[in-house]
PDB file of N, CA and C in Angstrom:
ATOM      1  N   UNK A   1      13.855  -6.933   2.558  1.00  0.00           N
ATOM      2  CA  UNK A   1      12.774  -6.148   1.996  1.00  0.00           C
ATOM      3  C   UNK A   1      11.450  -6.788   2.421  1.00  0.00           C
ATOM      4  N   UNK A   2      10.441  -5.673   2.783  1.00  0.00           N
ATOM      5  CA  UNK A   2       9.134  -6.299   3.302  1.00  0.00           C
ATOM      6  C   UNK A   2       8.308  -6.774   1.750  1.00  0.00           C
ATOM      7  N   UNK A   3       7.377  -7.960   1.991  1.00  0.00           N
ATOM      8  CA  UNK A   3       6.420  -8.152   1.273  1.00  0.00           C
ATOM      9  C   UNK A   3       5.432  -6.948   0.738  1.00  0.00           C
ATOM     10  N   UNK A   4       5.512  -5.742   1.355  1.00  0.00           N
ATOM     11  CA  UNK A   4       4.546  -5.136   0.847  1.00  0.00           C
ATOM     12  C   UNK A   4       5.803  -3.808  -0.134  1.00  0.00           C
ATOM     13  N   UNK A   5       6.713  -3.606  -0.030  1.00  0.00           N
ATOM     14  CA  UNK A   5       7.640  -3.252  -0.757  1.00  0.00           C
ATOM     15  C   UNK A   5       8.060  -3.677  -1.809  1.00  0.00           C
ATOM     16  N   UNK A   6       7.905  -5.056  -1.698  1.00  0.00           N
ATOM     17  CA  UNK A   6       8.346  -6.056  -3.079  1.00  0.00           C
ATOM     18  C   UNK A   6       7.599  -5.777  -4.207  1.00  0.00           C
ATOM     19  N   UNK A   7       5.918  -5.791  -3.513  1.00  0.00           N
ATOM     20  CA  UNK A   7       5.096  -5.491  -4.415  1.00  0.00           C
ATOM     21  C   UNK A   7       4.894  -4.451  -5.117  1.00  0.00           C
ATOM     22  N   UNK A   8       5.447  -3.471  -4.099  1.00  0.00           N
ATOM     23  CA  UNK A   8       5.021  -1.890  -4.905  1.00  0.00           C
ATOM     24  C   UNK A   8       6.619  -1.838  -5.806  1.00  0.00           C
ATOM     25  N   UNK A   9       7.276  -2.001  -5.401  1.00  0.00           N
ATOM     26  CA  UNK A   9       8.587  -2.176  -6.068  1.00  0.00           C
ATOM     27  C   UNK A   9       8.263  -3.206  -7.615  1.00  0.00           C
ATOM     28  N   UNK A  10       7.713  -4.482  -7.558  1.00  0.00           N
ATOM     29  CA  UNK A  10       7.917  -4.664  -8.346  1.00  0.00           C
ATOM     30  C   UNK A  10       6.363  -4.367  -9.791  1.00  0.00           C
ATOM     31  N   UNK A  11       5.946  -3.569  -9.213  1.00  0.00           N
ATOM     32  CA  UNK A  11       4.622  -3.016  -9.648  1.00  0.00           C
ATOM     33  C   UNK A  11       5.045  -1.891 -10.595  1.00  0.00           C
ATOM     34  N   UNK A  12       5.496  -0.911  -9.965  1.00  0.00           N
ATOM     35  CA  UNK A  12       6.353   0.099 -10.508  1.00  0.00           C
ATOM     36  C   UNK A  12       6.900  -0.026 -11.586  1.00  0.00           C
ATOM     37  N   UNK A  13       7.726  -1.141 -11.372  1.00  0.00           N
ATOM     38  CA  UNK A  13       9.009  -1.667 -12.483  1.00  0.00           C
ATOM     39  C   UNK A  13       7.909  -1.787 -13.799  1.00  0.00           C
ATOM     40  N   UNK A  14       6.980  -2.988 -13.799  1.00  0.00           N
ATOM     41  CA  UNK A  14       6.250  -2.748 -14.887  1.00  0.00           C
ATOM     42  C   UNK A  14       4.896  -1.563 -15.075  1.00  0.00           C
ATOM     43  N   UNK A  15       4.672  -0.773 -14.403  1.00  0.00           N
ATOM     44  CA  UNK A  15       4.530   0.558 -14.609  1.00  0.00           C
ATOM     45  C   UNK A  15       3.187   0.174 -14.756  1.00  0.00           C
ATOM     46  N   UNK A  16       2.416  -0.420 -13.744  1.00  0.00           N
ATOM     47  CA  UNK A  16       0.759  -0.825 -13.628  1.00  0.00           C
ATOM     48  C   UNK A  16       0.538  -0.136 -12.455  1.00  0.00           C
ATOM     49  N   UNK A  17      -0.615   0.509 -12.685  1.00  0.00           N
ATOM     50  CA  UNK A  17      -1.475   1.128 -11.734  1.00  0.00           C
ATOM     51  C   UNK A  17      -2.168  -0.015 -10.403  1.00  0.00           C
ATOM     52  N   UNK A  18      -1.799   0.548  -9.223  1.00  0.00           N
ATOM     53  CA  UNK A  18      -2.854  -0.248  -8.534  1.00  0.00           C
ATOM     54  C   UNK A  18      -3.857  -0.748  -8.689  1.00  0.00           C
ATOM     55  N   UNK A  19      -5.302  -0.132  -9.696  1.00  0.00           N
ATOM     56  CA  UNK A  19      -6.500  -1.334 -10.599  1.00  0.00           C
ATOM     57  C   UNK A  19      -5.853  -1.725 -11.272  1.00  0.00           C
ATOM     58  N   UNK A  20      -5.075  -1.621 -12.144  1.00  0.00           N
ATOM     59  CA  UNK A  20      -4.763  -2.695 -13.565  1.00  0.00           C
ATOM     60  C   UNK A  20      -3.591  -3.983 -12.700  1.00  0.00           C
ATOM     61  N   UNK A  21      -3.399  -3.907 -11.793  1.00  0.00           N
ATOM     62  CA  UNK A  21      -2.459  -5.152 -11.196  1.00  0.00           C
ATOM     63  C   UNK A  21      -3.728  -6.022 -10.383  1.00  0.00           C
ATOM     64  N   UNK A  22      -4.434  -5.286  -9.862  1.00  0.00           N
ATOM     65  CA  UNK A  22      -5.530  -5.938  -9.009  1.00  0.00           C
ATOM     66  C   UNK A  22      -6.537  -6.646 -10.517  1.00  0.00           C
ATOM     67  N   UNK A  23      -6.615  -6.082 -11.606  1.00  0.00           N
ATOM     68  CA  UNK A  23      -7.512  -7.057 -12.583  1.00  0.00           C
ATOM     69  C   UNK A  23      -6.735  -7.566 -13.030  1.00  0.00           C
ATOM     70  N   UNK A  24      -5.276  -7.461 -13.332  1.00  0.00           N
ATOM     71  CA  UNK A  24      -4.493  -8.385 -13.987  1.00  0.00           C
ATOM     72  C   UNK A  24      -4.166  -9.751 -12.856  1.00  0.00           C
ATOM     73  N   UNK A  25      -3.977  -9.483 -11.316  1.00  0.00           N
ATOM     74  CA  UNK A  25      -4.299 -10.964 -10.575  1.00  0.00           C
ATOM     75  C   UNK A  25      -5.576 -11.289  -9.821  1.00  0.00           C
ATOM     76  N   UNK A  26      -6.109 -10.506 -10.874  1.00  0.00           N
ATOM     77  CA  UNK A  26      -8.116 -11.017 -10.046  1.00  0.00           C
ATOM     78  C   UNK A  26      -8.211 -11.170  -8.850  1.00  0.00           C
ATOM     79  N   UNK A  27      -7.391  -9.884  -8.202  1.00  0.00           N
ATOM     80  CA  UNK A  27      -8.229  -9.647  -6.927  1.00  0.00           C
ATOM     81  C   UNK A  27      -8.745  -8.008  -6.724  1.00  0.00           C
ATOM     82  N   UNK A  28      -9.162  -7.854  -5.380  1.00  0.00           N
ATOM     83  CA  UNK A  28     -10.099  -6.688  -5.216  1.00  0.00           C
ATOM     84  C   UNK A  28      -8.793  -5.485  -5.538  1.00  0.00           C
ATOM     85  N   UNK A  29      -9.562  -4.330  -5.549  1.00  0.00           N
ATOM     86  CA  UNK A  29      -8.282  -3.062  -5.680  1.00  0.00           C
ATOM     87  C   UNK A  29      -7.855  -2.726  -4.213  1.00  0.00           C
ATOM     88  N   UNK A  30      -9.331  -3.159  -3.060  1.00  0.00           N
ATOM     89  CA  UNK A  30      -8.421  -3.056  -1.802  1.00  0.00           C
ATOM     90  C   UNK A  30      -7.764  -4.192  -1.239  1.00  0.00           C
ATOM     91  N   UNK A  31      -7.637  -5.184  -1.943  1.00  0.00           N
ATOM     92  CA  UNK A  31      -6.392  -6.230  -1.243  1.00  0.00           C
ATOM     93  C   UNK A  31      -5.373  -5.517  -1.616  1.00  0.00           C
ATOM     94  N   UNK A  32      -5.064  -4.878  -2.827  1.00  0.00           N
ATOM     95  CA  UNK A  32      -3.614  -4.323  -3.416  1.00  0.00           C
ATOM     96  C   UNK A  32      -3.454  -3.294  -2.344  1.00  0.00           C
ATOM     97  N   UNK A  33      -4.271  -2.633  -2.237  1.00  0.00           N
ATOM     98  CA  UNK A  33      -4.062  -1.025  -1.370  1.00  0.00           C
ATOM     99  C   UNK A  33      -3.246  -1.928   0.048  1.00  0.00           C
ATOM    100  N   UNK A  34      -4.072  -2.849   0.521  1.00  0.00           N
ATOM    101  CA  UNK A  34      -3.987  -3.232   2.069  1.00  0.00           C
ATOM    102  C   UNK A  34      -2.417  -4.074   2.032  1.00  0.00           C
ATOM    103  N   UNK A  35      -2.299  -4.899   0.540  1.00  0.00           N
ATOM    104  CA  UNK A  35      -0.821  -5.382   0.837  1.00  0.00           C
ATOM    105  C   UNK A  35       0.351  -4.762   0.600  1.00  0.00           C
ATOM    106  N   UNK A  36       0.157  -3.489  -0.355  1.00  0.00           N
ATOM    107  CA  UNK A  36       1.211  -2.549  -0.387  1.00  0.00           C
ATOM    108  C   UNK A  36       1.020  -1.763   0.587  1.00  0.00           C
ATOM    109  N   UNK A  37      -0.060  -1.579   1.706  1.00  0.00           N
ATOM    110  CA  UNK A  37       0.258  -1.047   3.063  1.00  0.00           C
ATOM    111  C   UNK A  37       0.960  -1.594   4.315  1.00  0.00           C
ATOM    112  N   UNK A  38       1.054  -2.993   3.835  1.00  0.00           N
ATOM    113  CA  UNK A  38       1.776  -3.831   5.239  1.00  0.00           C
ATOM    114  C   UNK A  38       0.633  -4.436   5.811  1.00  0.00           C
ATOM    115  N   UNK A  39      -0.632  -4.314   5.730  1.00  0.00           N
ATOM    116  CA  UNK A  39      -1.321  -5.361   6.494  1.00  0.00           C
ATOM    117  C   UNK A  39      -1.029  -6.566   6.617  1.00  0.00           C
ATOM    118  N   UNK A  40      -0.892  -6.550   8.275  1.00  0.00           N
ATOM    119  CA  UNK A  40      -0.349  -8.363   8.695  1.00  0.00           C
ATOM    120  C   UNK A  40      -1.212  -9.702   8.406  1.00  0.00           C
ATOM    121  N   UNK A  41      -2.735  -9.206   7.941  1.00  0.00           N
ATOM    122  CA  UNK A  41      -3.663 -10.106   7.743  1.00  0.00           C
ATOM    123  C   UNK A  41      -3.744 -10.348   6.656  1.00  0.00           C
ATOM    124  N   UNK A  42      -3.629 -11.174   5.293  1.00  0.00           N
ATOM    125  CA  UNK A  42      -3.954 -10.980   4.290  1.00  0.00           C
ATOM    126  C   UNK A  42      -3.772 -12.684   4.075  1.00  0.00           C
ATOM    127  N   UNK A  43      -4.922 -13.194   3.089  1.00  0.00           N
ATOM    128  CA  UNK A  43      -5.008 -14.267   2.544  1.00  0.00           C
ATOM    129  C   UNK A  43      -3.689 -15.002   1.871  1.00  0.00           C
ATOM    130  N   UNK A  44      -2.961 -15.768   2.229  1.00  0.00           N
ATOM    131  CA  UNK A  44      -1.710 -16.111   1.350  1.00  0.00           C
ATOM    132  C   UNK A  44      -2.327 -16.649   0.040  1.00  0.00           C
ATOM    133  N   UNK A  45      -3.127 -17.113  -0.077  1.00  0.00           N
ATOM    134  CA  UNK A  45      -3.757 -17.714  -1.705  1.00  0.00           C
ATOM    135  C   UNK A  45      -3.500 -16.521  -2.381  1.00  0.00           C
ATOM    136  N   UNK A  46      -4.753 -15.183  -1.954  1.00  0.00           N
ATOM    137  CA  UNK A  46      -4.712 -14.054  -3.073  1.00  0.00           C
ATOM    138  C   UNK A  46      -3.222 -13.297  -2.728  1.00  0.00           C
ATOM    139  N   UNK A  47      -2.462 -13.945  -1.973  1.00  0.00           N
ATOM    140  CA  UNK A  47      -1.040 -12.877  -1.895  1.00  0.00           C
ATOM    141  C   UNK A  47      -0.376 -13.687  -2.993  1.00  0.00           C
ATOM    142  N   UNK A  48      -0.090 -15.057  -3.360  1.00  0.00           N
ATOM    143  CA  UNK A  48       0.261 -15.506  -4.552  1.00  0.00           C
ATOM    144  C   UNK A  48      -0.321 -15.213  -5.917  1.00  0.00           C
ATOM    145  N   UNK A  49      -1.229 -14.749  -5.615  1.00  0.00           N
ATOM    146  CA  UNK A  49      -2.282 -14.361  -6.927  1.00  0.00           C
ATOM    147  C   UNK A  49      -1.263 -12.854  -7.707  1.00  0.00           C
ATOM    148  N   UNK A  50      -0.940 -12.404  -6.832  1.00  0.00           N
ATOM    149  CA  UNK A  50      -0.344 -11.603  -7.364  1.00  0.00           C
ATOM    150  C   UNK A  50       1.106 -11.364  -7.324  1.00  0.00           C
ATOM    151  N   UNK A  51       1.754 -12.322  -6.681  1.00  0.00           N
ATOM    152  CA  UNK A  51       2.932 -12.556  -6.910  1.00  0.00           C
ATOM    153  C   UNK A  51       3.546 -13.162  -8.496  1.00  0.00           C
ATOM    154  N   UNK A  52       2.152 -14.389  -8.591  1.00  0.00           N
ATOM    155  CA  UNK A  52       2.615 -14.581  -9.178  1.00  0.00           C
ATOM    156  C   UNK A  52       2.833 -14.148 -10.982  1.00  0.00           C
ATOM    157  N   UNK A  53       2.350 -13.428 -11.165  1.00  0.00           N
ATOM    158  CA  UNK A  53       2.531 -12.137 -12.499  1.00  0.00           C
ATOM    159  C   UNK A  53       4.006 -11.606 -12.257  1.00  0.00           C
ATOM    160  N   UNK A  54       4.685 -11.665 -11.423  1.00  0.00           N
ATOM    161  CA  UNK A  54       6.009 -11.349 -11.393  1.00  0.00           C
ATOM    162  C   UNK A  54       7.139 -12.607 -11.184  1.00  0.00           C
ATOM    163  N   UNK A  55       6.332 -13.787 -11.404  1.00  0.00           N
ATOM    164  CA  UNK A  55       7.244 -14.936 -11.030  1.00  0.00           C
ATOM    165  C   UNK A  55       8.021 -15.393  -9.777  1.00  0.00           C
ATOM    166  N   UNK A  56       7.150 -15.205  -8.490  1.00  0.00           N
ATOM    167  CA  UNK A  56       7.071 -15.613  -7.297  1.00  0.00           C
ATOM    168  C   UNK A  56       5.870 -16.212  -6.673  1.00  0.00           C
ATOM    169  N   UNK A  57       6.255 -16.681  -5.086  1.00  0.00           N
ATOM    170  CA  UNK A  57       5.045 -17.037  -4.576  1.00  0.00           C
ATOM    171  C   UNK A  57       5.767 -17.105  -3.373  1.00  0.00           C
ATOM    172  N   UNK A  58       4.673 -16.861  -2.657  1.00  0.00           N
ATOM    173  CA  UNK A  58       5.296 -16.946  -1.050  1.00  0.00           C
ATOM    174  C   UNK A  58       5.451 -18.010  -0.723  1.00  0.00           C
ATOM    175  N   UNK A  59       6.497 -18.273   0.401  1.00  0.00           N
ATOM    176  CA  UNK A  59       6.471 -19.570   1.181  1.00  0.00           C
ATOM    177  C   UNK A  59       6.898 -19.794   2.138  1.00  0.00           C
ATOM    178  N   UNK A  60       7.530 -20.700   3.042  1.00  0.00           N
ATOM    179  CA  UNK A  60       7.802 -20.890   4.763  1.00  0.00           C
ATOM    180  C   UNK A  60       9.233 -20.140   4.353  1.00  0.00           C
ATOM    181  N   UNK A  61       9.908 -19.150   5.241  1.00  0.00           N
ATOM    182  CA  UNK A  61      11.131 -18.706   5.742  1.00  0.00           C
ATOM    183  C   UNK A  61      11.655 -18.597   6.821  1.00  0.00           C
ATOM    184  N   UNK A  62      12.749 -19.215   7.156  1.00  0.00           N
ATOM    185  CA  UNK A  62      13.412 -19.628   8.207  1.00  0.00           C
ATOM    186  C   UNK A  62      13.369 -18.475   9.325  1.00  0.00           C
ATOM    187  N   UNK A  63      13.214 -18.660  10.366  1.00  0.00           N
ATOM    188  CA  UNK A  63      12.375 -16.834  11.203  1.00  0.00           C
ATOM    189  C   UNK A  63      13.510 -17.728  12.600  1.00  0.00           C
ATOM    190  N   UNK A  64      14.611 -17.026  12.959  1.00  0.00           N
ATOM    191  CA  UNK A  64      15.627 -16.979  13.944  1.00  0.00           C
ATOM    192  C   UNK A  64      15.063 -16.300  15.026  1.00  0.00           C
ATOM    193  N   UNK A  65      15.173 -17.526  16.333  1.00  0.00           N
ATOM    194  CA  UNK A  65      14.578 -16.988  17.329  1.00  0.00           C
ATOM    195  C   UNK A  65      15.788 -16.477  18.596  1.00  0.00           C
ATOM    196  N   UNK A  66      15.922 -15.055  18.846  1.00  0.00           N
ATOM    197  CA  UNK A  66      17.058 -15.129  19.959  1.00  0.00           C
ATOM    198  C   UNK A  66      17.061 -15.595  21.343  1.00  0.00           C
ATOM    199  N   UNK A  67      17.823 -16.980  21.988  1.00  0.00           N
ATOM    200  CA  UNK A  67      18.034 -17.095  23.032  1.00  0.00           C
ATOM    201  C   UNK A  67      18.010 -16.029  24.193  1.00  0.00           C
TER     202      UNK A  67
END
């Protein structure tokens, strides 16, 4: 599952609007828009900011390179 799926997935679950998740992890309403769109650019600080209200945080994952 992509990072920006997780979020809207787990956004849903507790049934918060795109502003009320963006003031509940104090960031802008367009970081939320841009990380539940897949943007590849996004601050990892404010991407934990809002992870972590769901009890995550990003971190290094093992990325398999094919010979």
């Amino acid at each position: 599952m992509q990072l920006n799926e997780f979020v809207k997935e787990k956004r849903n679950a507790v049934k918060l609007t795109q502003p009320e998740l963006a003031a509940k992890a104090g960031v802008g309403l367009r970081f939320i828009r841009e990380l539940e769109q897949g943007k590849e650019t996004l601050r990892l600080d404010k991407v934990n900011q809002v992870l972590r209200l769901f009890g995550y945080k990003a971190g290094p994952v093992e990325y398999k390179i094919s010979d």
